[in-house]
Protein backbone atom coordinates (compact mmCIF):
# COMPACT_ATOMS: atom_id res chain seq x y z
CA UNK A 1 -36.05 -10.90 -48.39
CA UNK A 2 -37.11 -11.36 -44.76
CA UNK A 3 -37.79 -15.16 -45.66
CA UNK A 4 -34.21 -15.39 -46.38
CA UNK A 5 -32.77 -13.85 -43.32
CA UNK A 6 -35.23 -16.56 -41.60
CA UNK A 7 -33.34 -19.25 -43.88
CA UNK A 8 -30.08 -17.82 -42.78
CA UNK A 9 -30.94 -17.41 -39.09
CA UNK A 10 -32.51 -20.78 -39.19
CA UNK A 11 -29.35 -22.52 -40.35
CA UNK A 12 -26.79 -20.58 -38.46
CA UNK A 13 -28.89 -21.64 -35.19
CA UNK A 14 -28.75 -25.04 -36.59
CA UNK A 15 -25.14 -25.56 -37.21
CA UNK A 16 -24.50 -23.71 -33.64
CA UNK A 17 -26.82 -26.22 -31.90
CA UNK A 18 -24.63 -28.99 -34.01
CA UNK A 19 -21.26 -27.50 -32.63
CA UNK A 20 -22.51 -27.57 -29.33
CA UNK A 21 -23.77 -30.82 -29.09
CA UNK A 22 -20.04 -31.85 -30.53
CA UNK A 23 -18.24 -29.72 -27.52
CA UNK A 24 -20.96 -31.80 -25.27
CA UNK A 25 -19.99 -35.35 -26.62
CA UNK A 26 -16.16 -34.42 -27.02
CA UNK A 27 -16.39 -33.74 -22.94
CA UNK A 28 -18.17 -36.92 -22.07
CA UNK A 29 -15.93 -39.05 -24.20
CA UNK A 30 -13.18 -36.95 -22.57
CA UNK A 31 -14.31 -38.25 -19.42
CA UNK A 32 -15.07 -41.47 -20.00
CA UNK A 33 -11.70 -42.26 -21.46
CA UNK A 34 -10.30 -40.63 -18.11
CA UNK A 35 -12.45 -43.27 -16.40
CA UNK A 36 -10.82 -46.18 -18.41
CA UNK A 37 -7.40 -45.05 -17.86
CA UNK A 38 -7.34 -44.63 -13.86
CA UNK A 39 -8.94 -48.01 -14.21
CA UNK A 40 -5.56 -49.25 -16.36
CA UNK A 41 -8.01 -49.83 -18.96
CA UNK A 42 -5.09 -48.13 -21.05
CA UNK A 43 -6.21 -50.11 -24.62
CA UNK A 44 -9.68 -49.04 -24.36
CA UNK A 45 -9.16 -45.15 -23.13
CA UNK A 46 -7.03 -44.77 -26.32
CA UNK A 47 -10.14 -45.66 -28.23
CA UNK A 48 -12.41 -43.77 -26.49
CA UNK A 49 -9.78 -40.56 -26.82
CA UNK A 50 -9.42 -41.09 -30.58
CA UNK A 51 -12.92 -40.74 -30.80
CA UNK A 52 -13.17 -37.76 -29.28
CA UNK A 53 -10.03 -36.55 -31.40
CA UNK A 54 -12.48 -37.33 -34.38
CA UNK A 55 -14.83 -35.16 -33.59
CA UNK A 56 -12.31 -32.29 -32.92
CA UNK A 57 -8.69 -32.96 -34.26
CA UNK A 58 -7.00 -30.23 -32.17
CA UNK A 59 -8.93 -31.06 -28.87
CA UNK A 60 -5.58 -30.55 -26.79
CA UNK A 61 -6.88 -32.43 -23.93
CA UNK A 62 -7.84 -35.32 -25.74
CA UNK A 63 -4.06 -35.22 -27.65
CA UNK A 64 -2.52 -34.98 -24.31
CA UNK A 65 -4.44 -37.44 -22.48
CA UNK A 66 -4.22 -40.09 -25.53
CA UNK A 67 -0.80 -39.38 -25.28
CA UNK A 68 -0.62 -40.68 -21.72
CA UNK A 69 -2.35 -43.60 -23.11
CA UNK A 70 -0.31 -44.40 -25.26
CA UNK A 71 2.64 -44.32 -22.93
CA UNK A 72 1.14 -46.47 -20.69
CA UNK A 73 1.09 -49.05 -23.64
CA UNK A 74 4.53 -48.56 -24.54
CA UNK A 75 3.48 -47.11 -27.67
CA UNK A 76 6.14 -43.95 -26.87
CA UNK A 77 6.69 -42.97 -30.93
CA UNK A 78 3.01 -42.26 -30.91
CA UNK A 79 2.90 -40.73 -27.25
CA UNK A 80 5.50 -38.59 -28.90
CA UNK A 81 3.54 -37.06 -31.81
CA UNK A 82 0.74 -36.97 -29.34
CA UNK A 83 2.36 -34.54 -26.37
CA UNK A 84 4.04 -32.56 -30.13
CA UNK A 85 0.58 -31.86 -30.41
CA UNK A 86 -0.53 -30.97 -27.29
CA UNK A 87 2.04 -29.00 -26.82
CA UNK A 88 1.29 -26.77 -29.83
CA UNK A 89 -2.53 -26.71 -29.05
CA UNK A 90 -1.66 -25.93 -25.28
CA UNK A 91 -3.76 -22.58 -24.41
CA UNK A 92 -1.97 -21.90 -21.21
CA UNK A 93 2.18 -21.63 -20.14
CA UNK A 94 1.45 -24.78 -17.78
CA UNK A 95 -0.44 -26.67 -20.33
CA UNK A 96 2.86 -26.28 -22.50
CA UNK A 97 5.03 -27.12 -19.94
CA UNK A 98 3.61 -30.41 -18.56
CA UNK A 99 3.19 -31.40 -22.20
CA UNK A 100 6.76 -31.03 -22.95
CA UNK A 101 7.52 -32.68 -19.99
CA UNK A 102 5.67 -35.86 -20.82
CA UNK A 103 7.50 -35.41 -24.44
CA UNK A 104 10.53 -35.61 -22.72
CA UNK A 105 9.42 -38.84 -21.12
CA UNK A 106 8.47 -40.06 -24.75
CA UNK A 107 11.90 -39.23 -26.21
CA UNK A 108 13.83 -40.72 -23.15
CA UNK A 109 12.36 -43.61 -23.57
CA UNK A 110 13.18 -43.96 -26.81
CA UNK A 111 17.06 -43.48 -25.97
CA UNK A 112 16.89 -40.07 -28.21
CA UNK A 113 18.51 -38.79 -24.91
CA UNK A 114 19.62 -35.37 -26.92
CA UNK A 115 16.07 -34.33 -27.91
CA UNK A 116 15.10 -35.38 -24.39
CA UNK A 117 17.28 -32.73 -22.75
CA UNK A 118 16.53 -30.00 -25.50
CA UNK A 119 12.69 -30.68 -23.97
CA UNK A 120 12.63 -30.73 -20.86
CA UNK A 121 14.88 -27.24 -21.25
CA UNK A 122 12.18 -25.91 -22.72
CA UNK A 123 9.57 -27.10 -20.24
CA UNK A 124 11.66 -25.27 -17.53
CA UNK A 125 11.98 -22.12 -19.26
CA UNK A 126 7.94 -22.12 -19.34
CA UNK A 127 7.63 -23.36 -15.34
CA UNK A 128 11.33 -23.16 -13.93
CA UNK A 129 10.33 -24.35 -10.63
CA UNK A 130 8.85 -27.73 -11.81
CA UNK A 131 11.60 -29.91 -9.72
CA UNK A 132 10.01 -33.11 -11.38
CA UNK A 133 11.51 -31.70 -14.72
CA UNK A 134 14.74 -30.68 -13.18
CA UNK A 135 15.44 -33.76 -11.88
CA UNK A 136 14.82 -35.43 -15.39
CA UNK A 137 16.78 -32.80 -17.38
CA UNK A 138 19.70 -34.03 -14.74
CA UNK A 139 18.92 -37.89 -15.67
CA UNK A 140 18.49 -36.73 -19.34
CA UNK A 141 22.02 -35.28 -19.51
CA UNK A 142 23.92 -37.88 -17.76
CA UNK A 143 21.93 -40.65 -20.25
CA UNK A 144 23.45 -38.72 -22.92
CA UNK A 145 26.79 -38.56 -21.77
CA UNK A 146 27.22 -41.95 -21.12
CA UNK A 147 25.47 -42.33 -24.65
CA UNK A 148 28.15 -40.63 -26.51
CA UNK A 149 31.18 -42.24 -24.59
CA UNK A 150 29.50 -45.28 -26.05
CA UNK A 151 29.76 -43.91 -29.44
CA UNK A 152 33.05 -42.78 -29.12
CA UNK A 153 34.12 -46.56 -27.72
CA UNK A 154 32.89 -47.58 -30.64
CA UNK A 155 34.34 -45.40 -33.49
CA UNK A 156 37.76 -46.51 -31.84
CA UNK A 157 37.20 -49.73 -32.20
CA UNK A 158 36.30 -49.81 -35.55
CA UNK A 159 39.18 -47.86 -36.83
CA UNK A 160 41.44 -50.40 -34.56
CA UNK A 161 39.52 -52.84 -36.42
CA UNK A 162 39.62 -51.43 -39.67
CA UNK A 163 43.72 -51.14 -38.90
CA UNK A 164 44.44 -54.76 -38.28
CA UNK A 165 42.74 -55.84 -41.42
CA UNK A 166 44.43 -54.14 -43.36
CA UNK A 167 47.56 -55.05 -41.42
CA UNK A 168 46.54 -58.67 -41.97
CA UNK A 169 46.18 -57.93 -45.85
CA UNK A 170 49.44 -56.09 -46.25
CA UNK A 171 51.15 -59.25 -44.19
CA UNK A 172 49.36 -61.49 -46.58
CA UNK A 173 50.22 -59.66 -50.12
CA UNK A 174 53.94 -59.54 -48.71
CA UNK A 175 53.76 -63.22 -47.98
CA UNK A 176 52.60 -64.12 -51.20
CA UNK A 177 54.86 -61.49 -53.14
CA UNK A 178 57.79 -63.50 -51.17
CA UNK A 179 56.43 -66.52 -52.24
CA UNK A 180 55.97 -65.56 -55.73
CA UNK A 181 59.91 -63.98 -55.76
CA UNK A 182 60.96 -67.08 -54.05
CA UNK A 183 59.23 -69.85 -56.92
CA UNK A 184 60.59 -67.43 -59.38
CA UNK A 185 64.00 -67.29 -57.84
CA UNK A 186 64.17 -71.41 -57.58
CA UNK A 187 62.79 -71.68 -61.20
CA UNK A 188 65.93 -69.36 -62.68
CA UNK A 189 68.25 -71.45 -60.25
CA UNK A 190 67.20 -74.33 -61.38
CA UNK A 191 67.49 -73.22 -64.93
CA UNK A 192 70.71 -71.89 -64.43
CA UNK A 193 72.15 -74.99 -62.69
CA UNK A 194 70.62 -77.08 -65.82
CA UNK A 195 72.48 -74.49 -68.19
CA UNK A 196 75.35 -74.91 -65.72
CA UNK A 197 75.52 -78.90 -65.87
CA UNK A 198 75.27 -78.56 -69.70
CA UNK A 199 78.13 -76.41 -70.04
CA UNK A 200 80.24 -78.32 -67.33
CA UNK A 201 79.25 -81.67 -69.23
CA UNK A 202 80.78 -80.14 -72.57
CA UNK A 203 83.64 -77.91 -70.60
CA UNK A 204 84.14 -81.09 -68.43
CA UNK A 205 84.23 -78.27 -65.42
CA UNK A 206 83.02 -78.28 -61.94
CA UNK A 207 79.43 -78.33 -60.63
CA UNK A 208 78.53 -75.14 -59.31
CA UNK A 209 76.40 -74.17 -56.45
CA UNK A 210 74.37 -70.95 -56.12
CA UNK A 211 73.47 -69.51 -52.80
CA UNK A 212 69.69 -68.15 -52.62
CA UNK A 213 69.66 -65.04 -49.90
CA UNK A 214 67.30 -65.40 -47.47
CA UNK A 215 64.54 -62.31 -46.98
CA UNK A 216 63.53 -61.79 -43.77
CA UNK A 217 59.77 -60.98 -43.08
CA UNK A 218 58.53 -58.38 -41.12
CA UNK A 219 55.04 -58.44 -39.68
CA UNK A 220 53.08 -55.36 -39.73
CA UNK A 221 52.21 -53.93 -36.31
CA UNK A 222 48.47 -52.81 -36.19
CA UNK A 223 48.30 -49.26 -35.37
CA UNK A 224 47.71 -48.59 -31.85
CA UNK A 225 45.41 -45.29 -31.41
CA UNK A 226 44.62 -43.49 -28.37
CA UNK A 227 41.18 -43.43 -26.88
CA UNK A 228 39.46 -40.01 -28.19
CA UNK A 229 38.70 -37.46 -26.23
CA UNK A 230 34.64 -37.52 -25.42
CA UNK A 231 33.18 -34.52 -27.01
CA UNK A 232 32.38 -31.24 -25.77
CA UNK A 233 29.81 -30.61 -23.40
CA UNK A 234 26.49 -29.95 -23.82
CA UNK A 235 25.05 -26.73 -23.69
CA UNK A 236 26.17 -25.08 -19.71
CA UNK A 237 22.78 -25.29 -17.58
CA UNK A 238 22.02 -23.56 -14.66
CA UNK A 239 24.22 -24.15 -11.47
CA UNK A 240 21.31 -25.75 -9.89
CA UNK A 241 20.69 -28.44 -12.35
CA UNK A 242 24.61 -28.87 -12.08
CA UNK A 243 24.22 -29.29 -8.33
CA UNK A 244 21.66 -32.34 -9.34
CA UNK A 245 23.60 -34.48 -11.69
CA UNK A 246 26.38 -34.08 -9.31
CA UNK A 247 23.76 -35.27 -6.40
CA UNK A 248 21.91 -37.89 -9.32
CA UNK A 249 25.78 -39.05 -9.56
CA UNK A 250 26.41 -39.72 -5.62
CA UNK A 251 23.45 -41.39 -5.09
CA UNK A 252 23.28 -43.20 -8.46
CA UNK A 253 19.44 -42.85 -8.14
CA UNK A 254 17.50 -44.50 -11.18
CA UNK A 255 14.42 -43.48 -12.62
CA UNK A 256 12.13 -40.64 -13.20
CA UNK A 257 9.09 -39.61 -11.97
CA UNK A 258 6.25 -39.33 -14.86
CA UNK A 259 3.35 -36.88 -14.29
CA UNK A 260 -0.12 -38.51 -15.12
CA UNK A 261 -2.19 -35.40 -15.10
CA UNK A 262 -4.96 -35.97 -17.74
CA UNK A 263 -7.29 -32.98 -17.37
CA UNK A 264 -6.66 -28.86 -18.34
C-alpha cells in the first residue's frame, strides 16, 4: 500500500514538473516572438506564437499577441478569431477591453463597419475612458453611415434599372403586336381588294379603295422613383461620442490609432 502512494506521489510530482517546464517554455517563446515582432519580423513572431499556442491553446497572451501579428500581415480574418479569443480568455476588465479594441480594428478593416461599432461599444463599457476607442467608435459609425447610403444608392438604382427594362420590353412587345396587327391588317386588305377586283371584273363596277387607320405609338416612360430615405440611426451613443463624430466631421480627420500592446 505505501509503495503505491510512492507510485502515485512519484507521478503526480512528475506530471507537475512537466506542466511547469511547459508554463517555462510557453513564457520564453512568449518572449521571443515579442522580440521578432518589435523587430517587424511579423512572419516569423506568428510562428514562434503558434508554437507557444501549441503548447497551451488558451494562452491569452499568446492569442492576443498572434493576433497583432497577424494584423501586421494583413491577415485581419485571422487577427479577428485571434483578439475573439483573447477576448474570452482575458482574466482581467483591461485585458478584455484592449482585446476588443484590437477586434474592432480587425472588423474595420474588413469594412464589417456594423460589428466594428457593436465592439468597440463594448470595449468602452469595460474601460469608458479609453479615448483611443472613442475616437474609433466615432470613425466606426460615420464608416457605416456612409456604408449604408451606399447601399441605399444602390437598391435605387437597380429598381430604376429593373424599371426601364421592362419599359424597353413592354415598348418592344407593343411594337411587334403593331407590327403583327399591321401585316395582318395589309394581308385582309389585300385579300379584300383581290375579292373586290373579282367582283368589280364580273359586276363591271368601280375599284375601291380602303383606308387603313393609323395607330399611334406611345412610348412607355420609365418610372421615375425618389431617392429613399437612409435608414434609421444606429443605436443613440453617449453625447460625448456625438460631440466626436461631429468634431471627426469638421476636421475630416482619417485614420485610427491601433494599440500594439503585446504583454498582460
Amino acid at each position: 500500500m505505501k509503495n503505491l502512494i510512492v507510485v502515485v506521489l512519484l507521478v503526480l510530482a512528475n506530471i507537475s514538473l512537466i506542466v511547469a517546464q511547459d508554463k517555462v517554455e510557453q513564457k520564453q517563446l512568449l518572449e521571443e516572438g515579442n522580440r521578432q515582432y518589435d523587430a517587424g519580423n511579423y512572419i516569423l513572431s506568428e510562428e514562434i506564437y503558434n508554437k507557444a499556442l501549441e503548447k497551451d491553446a488558451n494562452y491569452g497572451a499568446a492569442q492576443y499577441n498572434l493576433g497583432s501579428a497577424n494584423y501586421r500581415n494583413d491577415s485581419f480574418a485571422l487577427a479577428e478569431q485571434q483578439f475573439e479569443s483573447a477576448a474570452s480568455q482575458a482574466k482581467t476588465d483591461n485585458e478584455k477591453a484592449d482585446a476588443l479594441h484590437n477586434l474592432g480594428n480587425a472588423f474595420m478593416q474588413q469594412k464589417k463597419y456594423e460589428d466594428a461599432v457593436k465592439t468597440y461599444k463594448k470595449s468602452l463599457r469595460i474601460n469608458p475612458e479609453d479615448q483611443n476607442t472613442r475616437y474609433n467608435l466615432a470613425y466606426a459609425l460615420e464608416k457605416l453611415k456612409q456604408q449604408q447610403n451606399n447601399k441605399d444608392c444602390k437598391n435605387n438604382k437597380d429598381k430604376k434599372d429593373g424599371n426601364k427594362d421592362k419599359g424597353d420590353k413592354d415598348k418592344k412587345d407593343k411594337g411587334d403586336k403593331d407590327k403583327k396587327d399591321k401585316g395582318d391588317k395589309d394581308k385582309k386588305g389585300d385579300q379584300g381588294d383581290e375579292n373586290k377586283k373579282n367582283e368589280d371584273q364580273k359586276e363591271g363596277q368601280k375599284d375601291g379603295k380602303g383606308n387603313k387607320k393609323k395607330e399611334q405609338k406611345q412610348a412607355t416612360k420609365p418610372m421615375q422613383l425618389s431617392r429613399a430615405q437612409a435608414e434609421k440611426d444606429l443605436d443613440a451613443v453617449n453625447n460625448d461620442e456625438k460631440k466626436l463624430l461631429m468634431k471627426l466631421q469638421r476636421k475630416k480627420e482619417k485614420g485610427k490609432p491601433i494599440k500594439t500592446d503585446k504583454d498582460w
